[in-house]
C-alpha atoms as a PDB file:
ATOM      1  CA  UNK A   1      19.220  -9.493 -31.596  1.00  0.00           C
ATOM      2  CA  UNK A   2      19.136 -12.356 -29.314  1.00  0.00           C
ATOM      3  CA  UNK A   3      21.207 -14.850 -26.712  1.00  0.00           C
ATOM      4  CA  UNK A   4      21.781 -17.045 -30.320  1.00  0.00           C
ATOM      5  CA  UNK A   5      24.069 -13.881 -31.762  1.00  0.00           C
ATOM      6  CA  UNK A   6      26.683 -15.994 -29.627  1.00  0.00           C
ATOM      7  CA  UNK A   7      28.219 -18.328 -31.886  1.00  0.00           C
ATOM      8  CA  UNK A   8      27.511 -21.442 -31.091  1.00  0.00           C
ATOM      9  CA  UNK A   9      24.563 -20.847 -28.453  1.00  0.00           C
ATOM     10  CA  UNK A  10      21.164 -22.723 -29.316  1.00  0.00           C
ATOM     11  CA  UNK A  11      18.461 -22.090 -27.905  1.00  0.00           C
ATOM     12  CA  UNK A  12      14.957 -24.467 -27.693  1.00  0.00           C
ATOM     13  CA  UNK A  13      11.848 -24.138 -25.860  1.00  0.00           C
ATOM     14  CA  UNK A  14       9.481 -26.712 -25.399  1.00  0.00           C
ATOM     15  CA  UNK A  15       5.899 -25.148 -24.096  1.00  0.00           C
ATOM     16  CA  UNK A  16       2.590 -26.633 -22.596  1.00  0.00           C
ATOM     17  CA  UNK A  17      -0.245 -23.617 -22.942  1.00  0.00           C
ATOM     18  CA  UNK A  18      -3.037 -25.813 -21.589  1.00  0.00           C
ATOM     19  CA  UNK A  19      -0.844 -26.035 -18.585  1.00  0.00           C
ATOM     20  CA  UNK A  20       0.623 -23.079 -18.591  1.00  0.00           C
ATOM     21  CA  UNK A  21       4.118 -24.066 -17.910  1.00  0.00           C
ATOM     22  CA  UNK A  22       7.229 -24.953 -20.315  1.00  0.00           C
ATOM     23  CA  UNK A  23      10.800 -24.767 -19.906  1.00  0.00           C
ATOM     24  CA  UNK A  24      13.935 -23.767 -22.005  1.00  0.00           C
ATOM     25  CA  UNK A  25      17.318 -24.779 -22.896  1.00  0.00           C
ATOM     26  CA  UNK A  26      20.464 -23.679 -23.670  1.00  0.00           C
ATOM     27  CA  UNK A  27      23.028 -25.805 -25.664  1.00  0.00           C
ATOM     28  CA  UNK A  28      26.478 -24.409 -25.504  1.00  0.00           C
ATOM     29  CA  UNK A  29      29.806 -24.975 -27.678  1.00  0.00           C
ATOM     30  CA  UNK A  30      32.228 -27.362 -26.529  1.00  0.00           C
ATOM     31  CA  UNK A  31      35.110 -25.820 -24.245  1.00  0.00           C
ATOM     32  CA  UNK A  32      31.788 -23.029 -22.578  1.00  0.00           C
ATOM     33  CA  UNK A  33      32.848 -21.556 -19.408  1.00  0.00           C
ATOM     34  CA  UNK A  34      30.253 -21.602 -17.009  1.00  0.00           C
ATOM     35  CA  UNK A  35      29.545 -19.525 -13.837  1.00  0.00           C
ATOM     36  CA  UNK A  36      26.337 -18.610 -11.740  1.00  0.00           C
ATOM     37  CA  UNK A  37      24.830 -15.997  -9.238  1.00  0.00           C
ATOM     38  CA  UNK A  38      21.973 -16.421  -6.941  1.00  0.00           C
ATOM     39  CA  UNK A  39      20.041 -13.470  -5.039  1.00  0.00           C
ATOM     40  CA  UNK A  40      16.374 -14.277  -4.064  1.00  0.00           C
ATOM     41  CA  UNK A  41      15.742 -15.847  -1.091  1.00  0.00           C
ATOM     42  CA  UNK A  42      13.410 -18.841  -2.781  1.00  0.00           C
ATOM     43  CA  UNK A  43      15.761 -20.444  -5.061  1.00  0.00           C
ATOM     44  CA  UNK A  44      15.206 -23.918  -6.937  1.00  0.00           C
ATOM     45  CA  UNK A  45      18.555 -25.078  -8.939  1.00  0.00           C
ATOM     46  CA  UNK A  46      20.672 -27.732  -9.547  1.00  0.00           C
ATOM     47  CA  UNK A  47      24.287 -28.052 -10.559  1.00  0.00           C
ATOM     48  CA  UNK A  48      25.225 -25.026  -9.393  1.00  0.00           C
ATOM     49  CA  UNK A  49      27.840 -25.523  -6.953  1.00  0.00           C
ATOM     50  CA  UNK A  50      29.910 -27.129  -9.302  1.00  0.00           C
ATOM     51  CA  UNK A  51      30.074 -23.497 -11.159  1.00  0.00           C
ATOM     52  CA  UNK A  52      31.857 -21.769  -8.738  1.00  0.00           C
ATOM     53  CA  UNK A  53      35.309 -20.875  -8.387  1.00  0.00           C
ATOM     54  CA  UNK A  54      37.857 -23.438  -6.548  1.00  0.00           C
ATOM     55  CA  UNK A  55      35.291 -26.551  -7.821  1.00  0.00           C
ATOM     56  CA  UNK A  56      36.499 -28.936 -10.521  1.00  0.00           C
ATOM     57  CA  UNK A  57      34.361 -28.406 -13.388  1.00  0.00           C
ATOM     58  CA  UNK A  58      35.129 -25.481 -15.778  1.00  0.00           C
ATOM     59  CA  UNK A  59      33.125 -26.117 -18.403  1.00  0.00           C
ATOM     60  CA  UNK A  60      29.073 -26.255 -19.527  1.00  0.00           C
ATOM     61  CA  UNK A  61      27.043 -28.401 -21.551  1.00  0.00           C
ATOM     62  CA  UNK A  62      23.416 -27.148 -21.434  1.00  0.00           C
ATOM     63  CA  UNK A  63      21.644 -24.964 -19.070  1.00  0.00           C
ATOM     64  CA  UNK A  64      17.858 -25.557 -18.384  1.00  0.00           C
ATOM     65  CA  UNK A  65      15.227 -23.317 -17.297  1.00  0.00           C
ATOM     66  CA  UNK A  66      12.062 -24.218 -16.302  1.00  0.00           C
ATOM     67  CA  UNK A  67       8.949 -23.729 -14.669  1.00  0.00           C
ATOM     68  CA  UNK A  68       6.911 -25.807 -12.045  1.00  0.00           C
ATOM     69  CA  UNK A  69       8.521 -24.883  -8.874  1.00  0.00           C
ATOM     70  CA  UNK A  70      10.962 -27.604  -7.848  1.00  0.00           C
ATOM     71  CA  UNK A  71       9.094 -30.341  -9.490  1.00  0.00           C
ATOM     72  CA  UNK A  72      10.533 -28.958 -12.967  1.00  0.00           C
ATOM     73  CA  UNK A  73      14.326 -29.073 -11.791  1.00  0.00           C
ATOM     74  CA  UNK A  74      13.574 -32.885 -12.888  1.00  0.00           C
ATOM     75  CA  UNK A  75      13.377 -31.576 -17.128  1.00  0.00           C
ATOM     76  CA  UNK A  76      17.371 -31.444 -16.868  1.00  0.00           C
ATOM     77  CA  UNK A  77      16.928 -35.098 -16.995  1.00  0.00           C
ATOM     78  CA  UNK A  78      15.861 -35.156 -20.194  1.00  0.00           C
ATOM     79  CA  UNK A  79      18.580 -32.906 -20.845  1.00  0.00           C
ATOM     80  CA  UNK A  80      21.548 -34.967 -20.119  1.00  0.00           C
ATOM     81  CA  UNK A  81      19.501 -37.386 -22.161  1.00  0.00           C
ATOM     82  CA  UNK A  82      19.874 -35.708 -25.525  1.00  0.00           C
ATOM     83  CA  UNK A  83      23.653 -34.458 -24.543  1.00  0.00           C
ATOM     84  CA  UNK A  84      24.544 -38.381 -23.521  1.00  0.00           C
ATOM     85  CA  UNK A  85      23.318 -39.361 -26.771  1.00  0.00           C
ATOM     86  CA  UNK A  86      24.796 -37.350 -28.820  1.00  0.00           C
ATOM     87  CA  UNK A  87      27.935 -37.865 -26.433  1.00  0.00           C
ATOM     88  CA  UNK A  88      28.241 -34.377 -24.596  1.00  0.00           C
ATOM     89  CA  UNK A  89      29.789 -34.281 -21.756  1.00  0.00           C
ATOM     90  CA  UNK A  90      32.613 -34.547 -18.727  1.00  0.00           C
ATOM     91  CA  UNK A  91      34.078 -37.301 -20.080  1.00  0.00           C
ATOM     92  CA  UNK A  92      34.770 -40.206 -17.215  1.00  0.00           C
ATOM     93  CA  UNK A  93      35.370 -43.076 -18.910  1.00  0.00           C
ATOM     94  CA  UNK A  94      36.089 -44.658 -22.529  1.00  0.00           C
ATOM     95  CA  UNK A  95      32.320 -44.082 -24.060  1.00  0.00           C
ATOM     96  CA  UNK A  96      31.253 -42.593 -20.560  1.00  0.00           C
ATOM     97  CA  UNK A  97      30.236 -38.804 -20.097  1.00  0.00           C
ATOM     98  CA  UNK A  98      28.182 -37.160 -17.857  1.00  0.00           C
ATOM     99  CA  UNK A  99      26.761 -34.179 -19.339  1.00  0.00           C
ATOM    100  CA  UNK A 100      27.202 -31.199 -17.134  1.00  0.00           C
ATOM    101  CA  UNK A 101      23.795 -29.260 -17.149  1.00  0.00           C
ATOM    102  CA  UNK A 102      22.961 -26.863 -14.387  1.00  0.00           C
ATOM    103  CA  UNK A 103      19.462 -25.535 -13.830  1.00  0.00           C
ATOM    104  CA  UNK A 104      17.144 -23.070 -12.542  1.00  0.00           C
ATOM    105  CA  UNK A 105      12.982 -23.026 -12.009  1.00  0.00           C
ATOM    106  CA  UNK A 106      10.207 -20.589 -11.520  1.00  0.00           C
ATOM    107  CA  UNK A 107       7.095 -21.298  -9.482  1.00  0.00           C
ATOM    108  CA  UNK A 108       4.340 -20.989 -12.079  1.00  0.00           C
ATOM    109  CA  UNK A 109       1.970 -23.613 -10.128  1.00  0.00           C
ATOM    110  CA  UNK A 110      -0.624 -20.520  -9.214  1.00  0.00           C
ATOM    111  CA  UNK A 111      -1.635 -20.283 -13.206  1.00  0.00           C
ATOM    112  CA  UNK A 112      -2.916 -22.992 -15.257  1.00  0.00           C
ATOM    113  CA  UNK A 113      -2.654 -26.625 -13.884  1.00  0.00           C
ATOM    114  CA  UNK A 114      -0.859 -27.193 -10.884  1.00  0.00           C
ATOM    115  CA  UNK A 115      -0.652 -30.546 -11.825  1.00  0.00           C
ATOM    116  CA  UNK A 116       1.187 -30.418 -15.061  1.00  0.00           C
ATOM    117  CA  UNK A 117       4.729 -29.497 -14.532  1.00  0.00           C
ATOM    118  CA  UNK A 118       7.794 -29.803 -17.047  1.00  0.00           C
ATOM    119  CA  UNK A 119       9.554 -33.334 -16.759  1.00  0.00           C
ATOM    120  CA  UNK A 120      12.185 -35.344 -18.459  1.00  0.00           C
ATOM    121  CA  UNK A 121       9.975 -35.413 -21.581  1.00  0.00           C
ATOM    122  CA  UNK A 122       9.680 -31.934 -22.092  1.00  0.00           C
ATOM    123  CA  UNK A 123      13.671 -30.915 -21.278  1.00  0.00           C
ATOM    124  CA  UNK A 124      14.779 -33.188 -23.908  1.00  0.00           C
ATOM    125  CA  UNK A 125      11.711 -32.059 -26.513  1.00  0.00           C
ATOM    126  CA  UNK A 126      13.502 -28.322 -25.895  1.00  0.00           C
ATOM    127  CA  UNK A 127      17.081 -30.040 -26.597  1.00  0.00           C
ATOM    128  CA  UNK A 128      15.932 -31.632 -29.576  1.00  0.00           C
ATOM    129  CA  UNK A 129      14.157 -27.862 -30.541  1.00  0.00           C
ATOM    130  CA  UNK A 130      17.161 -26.416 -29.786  1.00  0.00           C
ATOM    131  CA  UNK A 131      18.348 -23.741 -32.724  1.00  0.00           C
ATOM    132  CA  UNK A 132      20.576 -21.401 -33.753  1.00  0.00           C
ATOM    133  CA  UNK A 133      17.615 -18.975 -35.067  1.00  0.00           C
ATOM    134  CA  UNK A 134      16.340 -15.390 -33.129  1.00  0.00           C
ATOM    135  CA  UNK A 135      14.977 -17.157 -29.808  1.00  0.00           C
ATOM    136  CA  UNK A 136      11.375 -16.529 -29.811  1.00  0.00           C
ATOM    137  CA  UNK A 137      10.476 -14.655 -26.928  1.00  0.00           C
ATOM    138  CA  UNK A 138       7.009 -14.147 -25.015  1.00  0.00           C
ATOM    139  CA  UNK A 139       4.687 -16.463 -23.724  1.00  0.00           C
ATOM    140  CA  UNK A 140       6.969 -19.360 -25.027  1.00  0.00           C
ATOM    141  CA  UNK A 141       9.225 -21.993 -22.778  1.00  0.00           C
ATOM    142  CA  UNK A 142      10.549 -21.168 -19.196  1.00  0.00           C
ATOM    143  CA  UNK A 143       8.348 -17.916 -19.675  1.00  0.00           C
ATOM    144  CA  UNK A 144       5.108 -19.610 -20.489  1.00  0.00           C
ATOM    145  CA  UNK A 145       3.818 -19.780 -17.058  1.00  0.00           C
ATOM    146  CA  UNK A 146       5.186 -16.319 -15.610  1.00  0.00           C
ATOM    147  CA  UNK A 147       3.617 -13.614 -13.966  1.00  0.00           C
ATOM    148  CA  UNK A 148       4.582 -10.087 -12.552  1.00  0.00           C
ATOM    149  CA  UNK A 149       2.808  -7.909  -9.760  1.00  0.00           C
ATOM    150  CA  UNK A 150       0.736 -11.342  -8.850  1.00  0.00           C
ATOM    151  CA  UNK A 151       0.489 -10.614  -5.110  1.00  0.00           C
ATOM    152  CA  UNK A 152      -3.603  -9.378  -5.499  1.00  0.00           C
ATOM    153  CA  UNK A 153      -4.251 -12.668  -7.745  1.00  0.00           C
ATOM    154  CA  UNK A 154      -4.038 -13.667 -11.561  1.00  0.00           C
ATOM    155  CA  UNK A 155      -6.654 -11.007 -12.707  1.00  0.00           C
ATOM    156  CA  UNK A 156      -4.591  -8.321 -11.477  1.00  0.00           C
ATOM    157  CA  UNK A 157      -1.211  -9.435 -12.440  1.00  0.00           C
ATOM    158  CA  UNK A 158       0.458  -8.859 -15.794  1.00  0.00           C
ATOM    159  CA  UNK A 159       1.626 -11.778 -17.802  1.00  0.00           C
ATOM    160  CA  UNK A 160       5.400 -11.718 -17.694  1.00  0.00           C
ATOM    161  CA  UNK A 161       7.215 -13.900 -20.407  1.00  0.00           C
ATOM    162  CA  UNK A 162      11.068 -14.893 -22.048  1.00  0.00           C
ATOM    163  CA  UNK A 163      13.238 -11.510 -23.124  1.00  0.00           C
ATOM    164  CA  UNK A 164      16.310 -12.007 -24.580  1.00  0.00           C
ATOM    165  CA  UNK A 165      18.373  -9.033 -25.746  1.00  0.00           C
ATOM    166  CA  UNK A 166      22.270  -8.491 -27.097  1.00  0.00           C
ATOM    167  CA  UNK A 167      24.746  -5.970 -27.674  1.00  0.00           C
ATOM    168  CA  UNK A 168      27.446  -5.594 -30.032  1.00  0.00           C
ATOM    169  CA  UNK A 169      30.890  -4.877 -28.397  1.00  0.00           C
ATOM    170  CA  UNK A 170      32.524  -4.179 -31.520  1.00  0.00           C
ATOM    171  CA  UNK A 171      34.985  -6.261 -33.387  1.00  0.00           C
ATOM    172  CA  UNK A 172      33.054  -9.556 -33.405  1.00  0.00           C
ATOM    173  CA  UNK A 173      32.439  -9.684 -29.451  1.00  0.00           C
ATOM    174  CA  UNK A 174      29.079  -9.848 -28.086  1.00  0.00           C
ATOM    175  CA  UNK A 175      27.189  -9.632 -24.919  1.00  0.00           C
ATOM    176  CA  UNK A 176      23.418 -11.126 -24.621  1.00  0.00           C
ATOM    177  CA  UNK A 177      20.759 -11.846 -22.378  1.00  0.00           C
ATOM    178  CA  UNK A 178      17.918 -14.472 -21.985  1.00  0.00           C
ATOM    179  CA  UNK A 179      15.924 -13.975 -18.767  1.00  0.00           C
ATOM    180  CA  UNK A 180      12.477 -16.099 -17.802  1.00  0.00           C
ATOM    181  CA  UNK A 181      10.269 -12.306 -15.878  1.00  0.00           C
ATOM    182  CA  UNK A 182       7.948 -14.179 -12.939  1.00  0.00           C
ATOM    183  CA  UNK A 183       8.641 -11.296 -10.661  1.00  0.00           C
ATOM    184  CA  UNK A 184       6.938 -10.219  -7.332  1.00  0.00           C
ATOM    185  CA  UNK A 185       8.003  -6.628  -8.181  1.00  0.00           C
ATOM    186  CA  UNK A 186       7.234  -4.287 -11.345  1.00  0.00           C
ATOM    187  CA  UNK A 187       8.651  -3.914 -14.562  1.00  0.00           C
ATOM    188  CA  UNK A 188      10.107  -0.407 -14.875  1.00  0.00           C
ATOM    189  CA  UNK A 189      11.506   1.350 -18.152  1.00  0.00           C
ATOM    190  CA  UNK A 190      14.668   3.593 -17.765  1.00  0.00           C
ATOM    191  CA  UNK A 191      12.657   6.560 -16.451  1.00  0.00           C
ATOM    192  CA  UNK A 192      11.080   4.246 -14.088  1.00  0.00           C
ATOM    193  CA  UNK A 193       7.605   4.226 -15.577  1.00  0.00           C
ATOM    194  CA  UNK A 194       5.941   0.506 -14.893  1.00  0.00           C
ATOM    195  CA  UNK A 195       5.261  -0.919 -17.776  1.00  0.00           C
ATOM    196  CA  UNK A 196       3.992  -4.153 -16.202  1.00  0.00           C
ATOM    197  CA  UNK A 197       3.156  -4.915 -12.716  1.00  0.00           C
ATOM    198  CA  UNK A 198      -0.318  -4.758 -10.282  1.00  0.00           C
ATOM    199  CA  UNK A 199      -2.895  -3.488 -11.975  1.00  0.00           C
ATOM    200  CA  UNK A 200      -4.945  -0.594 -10.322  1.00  0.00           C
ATOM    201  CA  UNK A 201      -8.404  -2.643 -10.111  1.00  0.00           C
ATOM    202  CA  UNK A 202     -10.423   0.628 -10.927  1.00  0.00           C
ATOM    203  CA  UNK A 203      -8.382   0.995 -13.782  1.00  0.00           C
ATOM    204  CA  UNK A 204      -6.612  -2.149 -14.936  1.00  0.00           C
ATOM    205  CA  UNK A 205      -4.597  -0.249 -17.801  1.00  0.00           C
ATOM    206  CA  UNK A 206      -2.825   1.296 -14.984  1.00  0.00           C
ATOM    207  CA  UNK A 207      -0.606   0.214 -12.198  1.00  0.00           C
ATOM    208  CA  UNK A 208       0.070   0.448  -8.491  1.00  0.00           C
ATOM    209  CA  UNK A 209       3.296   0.366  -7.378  1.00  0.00           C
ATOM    210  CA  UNK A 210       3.902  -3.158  -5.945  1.00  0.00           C
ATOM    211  CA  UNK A 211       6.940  -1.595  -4.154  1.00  0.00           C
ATOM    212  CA  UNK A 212       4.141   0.707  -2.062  1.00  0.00           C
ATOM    213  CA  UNK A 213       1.269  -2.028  -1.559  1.00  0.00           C
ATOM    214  CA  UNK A 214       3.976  -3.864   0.063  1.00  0.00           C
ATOM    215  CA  UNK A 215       3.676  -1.470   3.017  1.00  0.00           C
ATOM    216  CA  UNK A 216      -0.218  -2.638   3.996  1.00  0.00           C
ATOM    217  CA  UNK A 217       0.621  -6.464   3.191  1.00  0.00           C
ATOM    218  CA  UNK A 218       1.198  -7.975   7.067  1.00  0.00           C
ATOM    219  CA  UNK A 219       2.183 -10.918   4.519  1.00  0.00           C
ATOM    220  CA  UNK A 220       3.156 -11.689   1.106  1.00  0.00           C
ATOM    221  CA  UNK A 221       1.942 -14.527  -0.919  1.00  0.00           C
ATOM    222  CA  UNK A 222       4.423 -16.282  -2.729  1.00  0.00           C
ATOM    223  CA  UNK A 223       4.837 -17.728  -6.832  1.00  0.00           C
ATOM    224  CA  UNK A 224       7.769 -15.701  -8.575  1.00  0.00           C
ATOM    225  CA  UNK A 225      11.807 -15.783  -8.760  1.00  0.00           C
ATOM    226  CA  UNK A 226      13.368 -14.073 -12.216  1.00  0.00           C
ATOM    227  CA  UNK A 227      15.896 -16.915 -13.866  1.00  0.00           C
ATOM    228  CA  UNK A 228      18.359 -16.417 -16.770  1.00  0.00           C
ATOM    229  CA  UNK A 229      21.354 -16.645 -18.633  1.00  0.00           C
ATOM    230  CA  UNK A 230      23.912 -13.761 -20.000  1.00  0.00           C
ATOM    231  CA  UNK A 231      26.104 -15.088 -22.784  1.00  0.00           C
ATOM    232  CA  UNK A 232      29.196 -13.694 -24.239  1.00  0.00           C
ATOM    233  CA  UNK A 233      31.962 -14.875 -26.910  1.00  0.00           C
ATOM    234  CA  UNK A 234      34.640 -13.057 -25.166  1.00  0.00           C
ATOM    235  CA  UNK A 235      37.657 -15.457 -23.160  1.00  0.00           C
ATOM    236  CA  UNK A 236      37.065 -15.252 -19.760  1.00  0.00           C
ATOM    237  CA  UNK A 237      38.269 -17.532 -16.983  1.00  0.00           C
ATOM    238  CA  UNK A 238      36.268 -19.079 -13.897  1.00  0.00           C
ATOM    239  CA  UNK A 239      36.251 -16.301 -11.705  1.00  0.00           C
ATOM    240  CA  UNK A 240      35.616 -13.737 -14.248  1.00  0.00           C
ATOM    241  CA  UNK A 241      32.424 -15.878 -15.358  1.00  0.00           C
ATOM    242  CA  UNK A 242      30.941 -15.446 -12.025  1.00  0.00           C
ATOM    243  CA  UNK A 243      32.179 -12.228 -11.324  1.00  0.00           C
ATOM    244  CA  UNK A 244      29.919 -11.622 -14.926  1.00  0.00           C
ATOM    245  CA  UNK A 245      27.046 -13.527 -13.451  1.00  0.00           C
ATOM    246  CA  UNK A 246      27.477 -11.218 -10.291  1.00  0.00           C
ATOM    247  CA  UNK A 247      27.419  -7.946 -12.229  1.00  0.00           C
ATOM    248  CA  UNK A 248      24.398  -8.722 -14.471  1.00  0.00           C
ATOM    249  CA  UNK A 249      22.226  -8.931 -11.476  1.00  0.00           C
ATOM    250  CA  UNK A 250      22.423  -5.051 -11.554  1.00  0.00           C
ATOM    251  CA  UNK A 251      20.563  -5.485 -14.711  1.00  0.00           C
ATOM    252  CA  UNK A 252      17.689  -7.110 -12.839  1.00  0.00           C
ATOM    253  CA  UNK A 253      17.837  -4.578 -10.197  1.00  0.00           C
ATOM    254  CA  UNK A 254      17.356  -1.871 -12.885  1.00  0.00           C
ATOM    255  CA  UNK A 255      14.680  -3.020 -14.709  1.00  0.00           C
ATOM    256  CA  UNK A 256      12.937  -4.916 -11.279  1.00  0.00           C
ATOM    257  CA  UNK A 257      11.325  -3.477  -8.585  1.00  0.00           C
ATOM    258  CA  UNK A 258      11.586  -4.513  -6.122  1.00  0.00           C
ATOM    259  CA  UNK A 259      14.114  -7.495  -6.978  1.00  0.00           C
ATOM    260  CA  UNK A 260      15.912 -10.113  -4.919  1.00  0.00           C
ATOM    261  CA  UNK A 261      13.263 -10.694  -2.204  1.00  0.00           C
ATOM    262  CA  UNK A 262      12.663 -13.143  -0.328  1.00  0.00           C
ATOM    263  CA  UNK A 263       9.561 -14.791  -2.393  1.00  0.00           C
ATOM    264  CA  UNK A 264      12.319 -14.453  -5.273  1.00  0.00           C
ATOM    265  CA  UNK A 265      14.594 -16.977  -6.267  1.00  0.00           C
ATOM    266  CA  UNK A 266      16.186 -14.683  -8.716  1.00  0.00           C
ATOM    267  CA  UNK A 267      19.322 -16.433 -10.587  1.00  0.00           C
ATOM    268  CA  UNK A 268      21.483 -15.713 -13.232  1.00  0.00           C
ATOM    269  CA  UNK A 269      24.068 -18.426 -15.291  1.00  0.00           C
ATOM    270  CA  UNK A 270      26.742 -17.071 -17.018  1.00  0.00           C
ATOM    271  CA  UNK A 271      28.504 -18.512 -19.904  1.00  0.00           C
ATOM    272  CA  UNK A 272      31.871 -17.406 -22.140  1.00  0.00           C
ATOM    273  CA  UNK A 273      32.258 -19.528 -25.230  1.00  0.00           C
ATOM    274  CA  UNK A 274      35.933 -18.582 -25.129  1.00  0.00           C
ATOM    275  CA  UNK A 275      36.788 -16.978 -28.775  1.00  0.00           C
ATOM    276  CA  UNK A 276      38.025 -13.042 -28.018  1.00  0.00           C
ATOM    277  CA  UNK A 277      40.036 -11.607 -25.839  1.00  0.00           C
ATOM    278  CA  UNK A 278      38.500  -9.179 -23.610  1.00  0.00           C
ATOM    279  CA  UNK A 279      37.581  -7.083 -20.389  1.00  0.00           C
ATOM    280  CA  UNK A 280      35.848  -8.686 -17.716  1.00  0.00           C
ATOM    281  CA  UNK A 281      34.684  -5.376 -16.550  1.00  0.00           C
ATOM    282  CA  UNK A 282      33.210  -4.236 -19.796  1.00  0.00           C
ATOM    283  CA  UNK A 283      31.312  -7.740 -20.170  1.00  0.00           C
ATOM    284  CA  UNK A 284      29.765  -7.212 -16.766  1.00  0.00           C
ATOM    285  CA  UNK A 285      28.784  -3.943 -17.075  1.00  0.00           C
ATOM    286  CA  UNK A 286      27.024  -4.620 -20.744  1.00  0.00           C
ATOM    287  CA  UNK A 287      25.462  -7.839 -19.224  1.00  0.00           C
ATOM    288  CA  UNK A 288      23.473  -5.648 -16.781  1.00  0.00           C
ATOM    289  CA  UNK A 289      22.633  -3.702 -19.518  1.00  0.00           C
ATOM    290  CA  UNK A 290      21.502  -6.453 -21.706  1.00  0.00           C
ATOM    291  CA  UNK A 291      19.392  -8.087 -18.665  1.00  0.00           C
ATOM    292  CA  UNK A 292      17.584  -4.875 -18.011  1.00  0.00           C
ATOM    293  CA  UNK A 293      16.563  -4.707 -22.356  1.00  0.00           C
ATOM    294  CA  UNK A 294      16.042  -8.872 -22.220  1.00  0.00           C
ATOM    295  CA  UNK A 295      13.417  -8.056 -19.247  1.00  0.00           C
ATOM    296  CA  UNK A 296      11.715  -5.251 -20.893  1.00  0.00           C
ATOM    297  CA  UNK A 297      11.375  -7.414 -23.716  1.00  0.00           C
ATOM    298  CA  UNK A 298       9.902 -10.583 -21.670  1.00  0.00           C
ATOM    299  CA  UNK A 299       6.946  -8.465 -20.922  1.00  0.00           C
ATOM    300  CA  UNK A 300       6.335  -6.415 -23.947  1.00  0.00           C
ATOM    301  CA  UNK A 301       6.287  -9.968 -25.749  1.00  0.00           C
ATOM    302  CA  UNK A 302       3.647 -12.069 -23.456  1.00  0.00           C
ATOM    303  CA  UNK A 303       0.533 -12.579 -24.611  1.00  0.00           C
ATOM    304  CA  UNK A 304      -2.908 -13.192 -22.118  1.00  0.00           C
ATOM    305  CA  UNK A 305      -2.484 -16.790 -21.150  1.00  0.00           C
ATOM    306  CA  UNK A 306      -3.874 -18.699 -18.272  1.00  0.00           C
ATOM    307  CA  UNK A 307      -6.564 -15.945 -16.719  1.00  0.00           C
ATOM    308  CA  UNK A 308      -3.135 -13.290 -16.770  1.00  0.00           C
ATOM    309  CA  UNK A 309      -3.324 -10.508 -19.161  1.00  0.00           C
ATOM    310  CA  UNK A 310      -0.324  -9.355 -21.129  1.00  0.00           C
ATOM    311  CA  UNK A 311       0.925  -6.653 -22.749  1.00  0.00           C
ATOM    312  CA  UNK A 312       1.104  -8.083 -26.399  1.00  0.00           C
ATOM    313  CA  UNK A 313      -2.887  -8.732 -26.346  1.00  0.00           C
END
């Protein structure tokens, strides 16, 4: 179960593995609400002003995310592209839109080749791959250049990767999660075990707690920040779409360890298609939840790519 069990949500990647980069895309149904939340203190978006309450624009086209540090904020290009063509958008004029398409990136320019970053190209080849199907998570899209627990280097990192996770409300309403893991903290499981993170160099099956290295490191090297998306079918206004995007960062926080720093860019879109009545509260609290599972996920799905081991061989 998947960000795509909202009806209406497509989802395409579009992925470079000799680079080691990609990014992902998001195509929503006409009338989406759209809100946002950022945390980390290294953030690369676009577009996202225009999400929050008291600003003109309700409603969301597309949603890229994408690695290449801010050099890949330029693949929404190729975004508005595909949605101008196939005449998506704010409409301005008779046979004018412009297709409203916010965006996040990850720095993945510390794995494969810093040179090679996703572009206009590649954001409309994810449009165009854009489905309805389970979204294929791992080493795929936004997620193909990610990393967590990088702050000793690639060969002690863990390959981090695209999670996406939903839950069933009941009654036709769901709640889902796709999240891009490139964190400078560890990946914990509910009991807190890492289950990806810095690996112990005398025993690189194991882990050290990123959380306690921190304490010896006079300074921390940069090349994370955790982006996503949490999804839901239920009717929700403006301010209840951010106050969703707000809430599902607790998710991150859960599953993240340490989260939100400042070598973190860590944002989250949120997006209602409008079709069932519902609680704002419960949809927050169940996005959290389904950003903690869409994280867990990321990881357990990355294969070694790039010099960066991962958990799925």
């Amino acid at each position: 179960m998947t960000l795509t069990d909202i009806p209406g949500i497509r989802v395409g990647h579009a992925t470079d593995e000799d680079a080691v980069t990609g990014c992902t895309v998001i195509l929503c149904p006409s009338g989406t609400v759209g809100g946002v939340d950022q945390r980390g203190g290294a953030p690369g978006t676009r577009e996202t002003d225009l999400l929050r309450p008291l600003h003109l624009i309700n409603h969301v086209d597309a949603v890229v995310l994408a690695g290449g540090s801010a050099y890949g904020l330029a693949a929404a290009d190729g975004v508005m592209r595909f949605c101008e063509e196939h005449k998506i958008g704010y409409p301005v004029a008779e046979n004018l839109v412009v297709p409203i398409v916010p965006s996040a990136i990850l720095m993945d320019l510390l794995i494969g080749r810093a040179n090679v970053r996703p572009d206009a190209a590649m954001g409309y080849t994810a449009a165009q791959a854009a489905t309805s199907d389970a979204v294929a998570e791992g080493s795929i899209g936004a997620g193909t250049g990610c990393r967590v627990g990088g702050m000793m280097g690639n060969e002690l990192a863990t390959k981090g990767g695209i999670g996406s996770a939903s839950i069933d409300l009941g009654d036709g309403l769901y709640v889902a999660a796709l999240i891009a893991v490139n964190a400078v903290g560890d990946v914990v499981d509910t009991d807190g075990t890492i289950i990806a993170g810095l690996r112990n160099p005398e025993a690189p099956d194991t882990f050290l707690s990123s959380l306690q290295m921190m304490k010896s490191m006079a300074r921390m090297p940069f090349g994370n920040t955790v982006i996503g998306v949490v999804a839901t079918n239920a009717k929700l206004n403006k301010e209840h779409v951010n106050k969703v995007a707000q809430m599902a960062h607790d998710g991150l926080a859960q599953a993240i360890r340490p989260a939100h720093t400042m070598f973190d860019g860590d944002t989250i879109f949120a997006l209602a298609t409008g079709e069932i009545e519902s609680n704002v509260n419960v949809i927050g609290a169940y996005a959290a939840e389904a950003v903690a599972l869409a994280i867990r996920r990321g990881v357990r799905a990355a294969k070694s790519l790039g010099g960066v081991r991962g958990l799925a061989g």
